[in-house]
Protein backbone atom coordinates (compact mmCIF):
# COMPACT_ATOMS: atom_id res chain seq x y z
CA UNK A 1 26.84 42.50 56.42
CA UNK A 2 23.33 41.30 57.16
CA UNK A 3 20.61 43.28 59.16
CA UNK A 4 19.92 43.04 63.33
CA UNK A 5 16.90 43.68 64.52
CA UNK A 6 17.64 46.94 67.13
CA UNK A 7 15.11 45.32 69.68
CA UNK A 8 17.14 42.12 69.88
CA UNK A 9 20.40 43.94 70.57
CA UNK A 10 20.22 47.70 71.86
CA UNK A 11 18.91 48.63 75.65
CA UNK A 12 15.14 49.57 75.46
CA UNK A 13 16.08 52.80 76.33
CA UNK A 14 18.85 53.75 73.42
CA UNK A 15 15.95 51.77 71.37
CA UNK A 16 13.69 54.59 72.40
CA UNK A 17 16.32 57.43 71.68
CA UNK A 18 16.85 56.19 68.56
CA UNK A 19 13.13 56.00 67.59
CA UNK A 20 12.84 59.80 68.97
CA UNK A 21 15.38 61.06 66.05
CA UNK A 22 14.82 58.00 63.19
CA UNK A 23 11.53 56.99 63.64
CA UNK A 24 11.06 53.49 61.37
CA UNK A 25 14.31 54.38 59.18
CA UNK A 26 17.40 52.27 58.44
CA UNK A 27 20.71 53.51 60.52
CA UNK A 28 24.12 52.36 59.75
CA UNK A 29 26.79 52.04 62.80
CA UNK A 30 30.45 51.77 61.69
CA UNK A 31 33.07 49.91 63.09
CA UNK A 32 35.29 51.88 65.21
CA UNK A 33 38.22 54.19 63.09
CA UNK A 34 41.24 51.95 65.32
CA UNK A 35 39.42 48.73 63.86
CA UNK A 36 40.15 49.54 59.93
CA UNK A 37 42.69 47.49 58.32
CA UNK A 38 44.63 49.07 55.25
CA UNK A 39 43.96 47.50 51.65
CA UNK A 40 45.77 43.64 51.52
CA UNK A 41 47.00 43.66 55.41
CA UNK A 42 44.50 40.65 55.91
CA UNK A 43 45.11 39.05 52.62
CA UNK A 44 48.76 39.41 52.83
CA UNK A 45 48.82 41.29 49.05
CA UNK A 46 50.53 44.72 50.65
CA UNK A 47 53.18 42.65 51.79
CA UNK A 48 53.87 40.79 49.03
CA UNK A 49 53.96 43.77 46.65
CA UNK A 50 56.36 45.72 49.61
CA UNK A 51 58.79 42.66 48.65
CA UNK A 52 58.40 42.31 45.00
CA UNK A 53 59.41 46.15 44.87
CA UNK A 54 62.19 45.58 47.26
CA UNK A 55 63.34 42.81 44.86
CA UNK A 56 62.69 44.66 41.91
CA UNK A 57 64.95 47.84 43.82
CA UNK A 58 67.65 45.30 44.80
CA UNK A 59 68.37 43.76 41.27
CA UNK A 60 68.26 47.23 39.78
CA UNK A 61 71.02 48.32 42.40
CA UNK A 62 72.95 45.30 41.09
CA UNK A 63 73.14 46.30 37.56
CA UNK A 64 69.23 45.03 36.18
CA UNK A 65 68.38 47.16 33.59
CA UNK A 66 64.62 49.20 33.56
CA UNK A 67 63.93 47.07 30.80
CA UNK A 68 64.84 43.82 31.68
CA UNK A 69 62.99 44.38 34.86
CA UNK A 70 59.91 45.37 32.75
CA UNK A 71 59.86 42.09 30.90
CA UNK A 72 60.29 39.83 34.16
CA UNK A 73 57.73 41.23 36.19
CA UNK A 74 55.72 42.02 33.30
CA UNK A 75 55.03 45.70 34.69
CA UNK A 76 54.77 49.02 32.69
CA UNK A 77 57.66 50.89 32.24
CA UNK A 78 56.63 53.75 34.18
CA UNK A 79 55.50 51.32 37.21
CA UNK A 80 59.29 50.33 37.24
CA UNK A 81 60.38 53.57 37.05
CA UNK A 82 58.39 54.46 40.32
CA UNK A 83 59.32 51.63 42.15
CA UNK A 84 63.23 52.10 41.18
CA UNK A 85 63.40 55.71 41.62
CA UNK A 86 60.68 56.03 45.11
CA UNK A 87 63.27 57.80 47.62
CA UNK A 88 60.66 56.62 50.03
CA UNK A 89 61.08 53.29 51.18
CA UNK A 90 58.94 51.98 54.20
């Protein structure tokens, strides 16, 4: 994120307000809560790893075993474990 000069972009009078409180200091503005996206929804990753698990539940319904599961998705035993045994399922 690069810097803005407040003069070039806030009302004179917010500029002002501002200056009252932070006189000459550095003030950072978040994006609004409603705008923040979850880790991978823009880079697709969540979703992929929502259906690798749903594979990886589906083949061990079907008579995969933990271990051969381990070895194809080349995942810790435990990880399978969690994945296989989660109750809940988004």
């Amino acid at each position: 994120m690069k810097y803005v000069n407040a003069d070039a972009v806030l009302p004179k009078a917010l500029l002002e307000e501002i200056q009252r409180h932070l006189p000459g200091g550095l003030i950072y503005i978040p994006r609004p809560k409603d705008t923040h996206k979850k880790w991978g929804e823009n880079s697709g990753g969540r979703q992929l790893i929502r259906e690798r698990n749903h594979e990886i539940r589906q083949k061990f319904a079907t008579g995969a075993t933990i271990d051969k599961l381990v070895e194809q998705y080349c995942l810790s035993l435990e990880s399978i474990k969690k994945i296989v045994y989660c109750k809940k399922v988004k």
